[in-house]
Protein backbone atom coordinates (compact mmCIF):
# COMPACT_ATOMS: atom_id res chain seq x y z
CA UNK A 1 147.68 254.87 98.13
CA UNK A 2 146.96 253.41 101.77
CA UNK A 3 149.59 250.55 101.14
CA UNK A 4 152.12 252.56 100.10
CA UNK A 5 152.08 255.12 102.71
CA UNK A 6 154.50 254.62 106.09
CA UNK A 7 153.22 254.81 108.99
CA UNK A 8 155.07 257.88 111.07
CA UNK A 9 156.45 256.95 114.66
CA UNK A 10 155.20 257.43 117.91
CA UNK A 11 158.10 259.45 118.95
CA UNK A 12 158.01 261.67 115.88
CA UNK A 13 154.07 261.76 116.62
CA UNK A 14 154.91 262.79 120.39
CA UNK A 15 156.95 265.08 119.21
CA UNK A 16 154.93 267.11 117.11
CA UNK A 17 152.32 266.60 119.19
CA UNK A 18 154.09 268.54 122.15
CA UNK A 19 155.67 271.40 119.32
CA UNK A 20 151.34 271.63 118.32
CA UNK A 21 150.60 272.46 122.29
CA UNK A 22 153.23 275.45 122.23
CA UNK A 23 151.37 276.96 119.08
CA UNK A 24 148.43 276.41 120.61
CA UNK A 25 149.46 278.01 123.72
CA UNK A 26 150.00 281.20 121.67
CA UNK A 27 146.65 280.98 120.23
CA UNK A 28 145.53 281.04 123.69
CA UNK A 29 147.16 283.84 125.10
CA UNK A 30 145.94 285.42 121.90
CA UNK A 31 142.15 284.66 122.30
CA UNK A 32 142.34 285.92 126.50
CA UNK A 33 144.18 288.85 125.39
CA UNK A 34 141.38 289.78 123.00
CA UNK A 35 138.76 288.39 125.75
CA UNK A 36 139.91 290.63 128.65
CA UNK A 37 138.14 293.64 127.72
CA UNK A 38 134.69 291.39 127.32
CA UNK A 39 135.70 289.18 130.77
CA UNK A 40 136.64 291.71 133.13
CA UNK A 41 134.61 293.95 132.51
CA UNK A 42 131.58 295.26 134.99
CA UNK A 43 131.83 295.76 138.99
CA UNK A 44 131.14 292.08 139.63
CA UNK A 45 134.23 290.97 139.48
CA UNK A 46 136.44 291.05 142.95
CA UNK A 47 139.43 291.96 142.57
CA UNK A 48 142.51 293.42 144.86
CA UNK A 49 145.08 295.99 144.67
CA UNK A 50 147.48 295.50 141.90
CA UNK A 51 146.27 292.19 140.89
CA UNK A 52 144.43 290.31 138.33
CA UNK A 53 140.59 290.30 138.60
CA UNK A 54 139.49 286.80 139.54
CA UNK A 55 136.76 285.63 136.42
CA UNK A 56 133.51 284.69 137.66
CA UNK A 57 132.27 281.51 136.54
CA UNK A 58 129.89 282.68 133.64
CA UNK A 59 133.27 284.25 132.14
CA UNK A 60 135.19 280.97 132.97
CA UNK A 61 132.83 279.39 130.53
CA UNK A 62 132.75 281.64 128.08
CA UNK A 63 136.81 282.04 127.87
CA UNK A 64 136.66 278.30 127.98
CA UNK A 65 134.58 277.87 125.16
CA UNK A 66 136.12 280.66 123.00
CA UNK A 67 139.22 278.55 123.42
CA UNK A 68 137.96 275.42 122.41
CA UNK A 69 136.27 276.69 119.44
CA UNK A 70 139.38 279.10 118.58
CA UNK A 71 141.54 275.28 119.03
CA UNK A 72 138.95 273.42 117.05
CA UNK A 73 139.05 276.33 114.18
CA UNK A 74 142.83 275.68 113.67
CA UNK A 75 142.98 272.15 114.03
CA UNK A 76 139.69 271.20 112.08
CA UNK A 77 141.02 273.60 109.15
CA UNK A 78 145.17 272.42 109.37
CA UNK A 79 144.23 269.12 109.45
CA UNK A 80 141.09 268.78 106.37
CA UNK A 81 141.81 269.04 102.65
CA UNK A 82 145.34 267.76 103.14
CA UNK A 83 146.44 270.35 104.99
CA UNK A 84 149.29 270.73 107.22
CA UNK A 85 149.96 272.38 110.07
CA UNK A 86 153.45 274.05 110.95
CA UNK A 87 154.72 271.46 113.06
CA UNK A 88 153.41 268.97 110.65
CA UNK A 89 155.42 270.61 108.01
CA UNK A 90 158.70 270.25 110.56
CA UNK A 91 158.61 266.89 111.66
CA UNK A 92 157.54 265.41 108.09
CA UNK A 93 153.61 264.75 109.14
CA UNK A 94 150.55 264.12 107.02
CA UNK A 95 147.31 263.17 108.02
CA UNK A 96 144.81 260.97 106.25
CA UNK A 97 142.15 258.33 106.74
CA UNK A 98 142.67 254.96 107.01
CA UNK A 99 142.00 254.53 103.60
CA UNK A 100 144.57 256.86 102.52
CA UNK A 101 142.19 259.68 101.71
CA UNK A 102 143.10 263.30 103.09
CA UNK A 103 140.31 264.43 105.42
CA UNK A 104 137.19 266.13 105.27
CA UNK A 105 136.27 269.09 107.82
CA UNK A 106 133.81 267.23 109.84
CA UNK A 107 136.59 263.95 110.53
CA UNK A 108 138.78 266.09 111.59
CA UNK A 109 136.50 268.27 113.61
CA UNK A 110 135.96 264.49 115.10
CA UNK A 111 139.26 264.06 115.76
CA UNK A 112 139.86 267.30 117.30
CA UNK A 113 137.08 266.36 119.74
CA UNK A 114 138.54 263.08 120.81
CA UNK A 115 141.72 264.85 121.09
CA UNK A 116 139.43 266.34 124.62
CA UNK A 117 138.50 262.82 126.32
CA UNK A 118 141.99 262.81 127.91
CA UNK A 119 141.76 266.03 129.48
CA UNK A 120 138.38 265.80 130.21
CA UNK A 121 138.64 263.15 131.89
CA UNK A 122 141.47 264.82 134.10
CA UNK A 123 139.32 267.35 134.94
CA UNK A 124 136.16 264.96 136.23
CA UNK A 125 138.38 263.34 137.94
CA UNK A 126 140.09 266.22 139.43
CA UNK A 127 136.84 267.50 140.75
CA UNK A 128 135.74 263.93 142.33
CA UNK A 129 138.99 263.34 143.96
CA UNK A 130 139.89 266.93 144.95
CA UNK A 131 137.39 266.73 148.45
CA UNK A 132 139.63 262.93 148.92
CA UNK A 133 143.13 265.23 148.66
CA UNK A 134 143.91 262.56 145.65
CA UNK A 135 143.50 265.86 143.34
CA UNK A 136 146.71 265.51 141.94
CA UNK A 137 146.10 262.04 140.68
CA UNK A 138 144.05 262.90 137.94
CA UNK A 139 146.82 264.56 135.78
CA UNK A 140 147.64 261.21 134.85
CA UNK A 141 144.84 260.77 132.79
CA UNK A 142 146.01 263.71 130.45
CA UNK A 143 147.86 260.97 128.67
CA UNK A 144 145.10 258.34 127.92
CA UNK A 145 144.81 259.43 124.24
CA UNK A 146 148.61 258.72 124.05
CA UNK A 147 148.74 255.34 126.27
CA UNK A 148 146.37 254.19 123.86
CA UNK A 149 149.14 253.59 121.70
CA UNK A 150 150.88 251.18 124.41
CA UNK A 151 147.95 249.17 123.78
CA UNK A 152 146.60 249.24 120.44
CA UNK A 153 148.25 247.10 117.41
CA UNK A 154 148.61 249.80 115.14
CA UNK A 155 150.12 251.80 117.73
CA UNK A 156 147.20 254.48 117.00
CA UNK A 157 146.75 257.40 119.49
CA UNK A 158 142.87 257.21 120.38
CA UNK A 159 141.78 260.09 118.65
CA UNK A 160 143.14 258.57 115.26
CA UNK A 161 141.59 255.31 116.33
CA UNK A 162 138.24 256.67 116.65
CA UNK A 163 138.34 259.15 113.69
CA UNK A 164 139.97 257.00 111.40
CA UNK A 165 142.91 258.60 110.99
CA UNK A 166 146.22 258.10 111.17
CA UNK A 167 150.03 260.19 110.48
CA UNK A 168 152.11 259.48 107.79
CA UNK A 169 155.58 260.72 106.73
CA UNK A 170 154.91 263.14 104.53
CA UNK A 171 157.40 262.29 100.74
């Protein structure tokens, strides 16, 4: 099965890729719109006149993490058991390992979790370079998971290098 399979495109990759972030960007308007009661809640909390409460840092974190398990949930589960998420339906997608076998829960949870050492990266370096004014520098590094693919011979994205994964078109 792993020799007959083709290899999807980077573009068509890319592309699904960026049609993933706008469902995901629903999810997360869904998970703070269920969080706000929890978050906001208590005197602590400054706030002004007709404006949003500012989130102390305890309910930064927990937001944060809610989203990333709330991500993980979707992506772990859309991706395992040959699975397919909606824009993987659209743009043809299916994800296996290398050797052609559809994924279990825990490599994909895997993957999902590389899928973070692009934008965690941005964000340590956003913090180091914000007291240098270079702040704005560090968005660059949201991509490193896709310039991996500039680099490697299989033209992998690094989360599919490390997992051992990689997208097919689907028959």
């Amino acid at each position: 099965m792993a020799g007959m399979s083709e290899r999807a495109g980077v573009i068509r990759r890319l592309a699904a890729s960026l049609y993933e972030t706008l469902l995901l960007a629903a999810l997360a308007l869904v998970v703070g719109f269920a969080l706000l009661p929890v978050l906001t809640a208590g005197p602590s909390l400054p706030a002004l006149e007709h404006a949003l409460p500012l989130l102390t840092p305890a309910a930064q974190a927990l937001s944060f993490g809610c989203l990333f398990a709330a991500f993980g949930a979707y992506c772990a589960w859309g991706w395992s058991d040959g699975r397919r998420t909606l824009p993987m339906k659209t743009w043809r997608l299916a994800m296996e390992s290398t050797r052609g076998a559809p994924l279990t829960l825990p490599r994909a949870a895997l993957r999902y979790v590389v899928c973070w050492i692009g934008p965690g990266l941005a964000i340590a370096a956003y913090a180091a370079l914000r007291p240098l004014g270079y702040s704005r520098w560090a968005v660059a590094l949201l991509a490193v998971n896709y310039a991996w693919a500039l680099v490697n011979s299989d033209r992998q994205f690094l989360q599919d290098r490390v997992a051992g994964t990689r997208l097919i078109v689907a028959s």
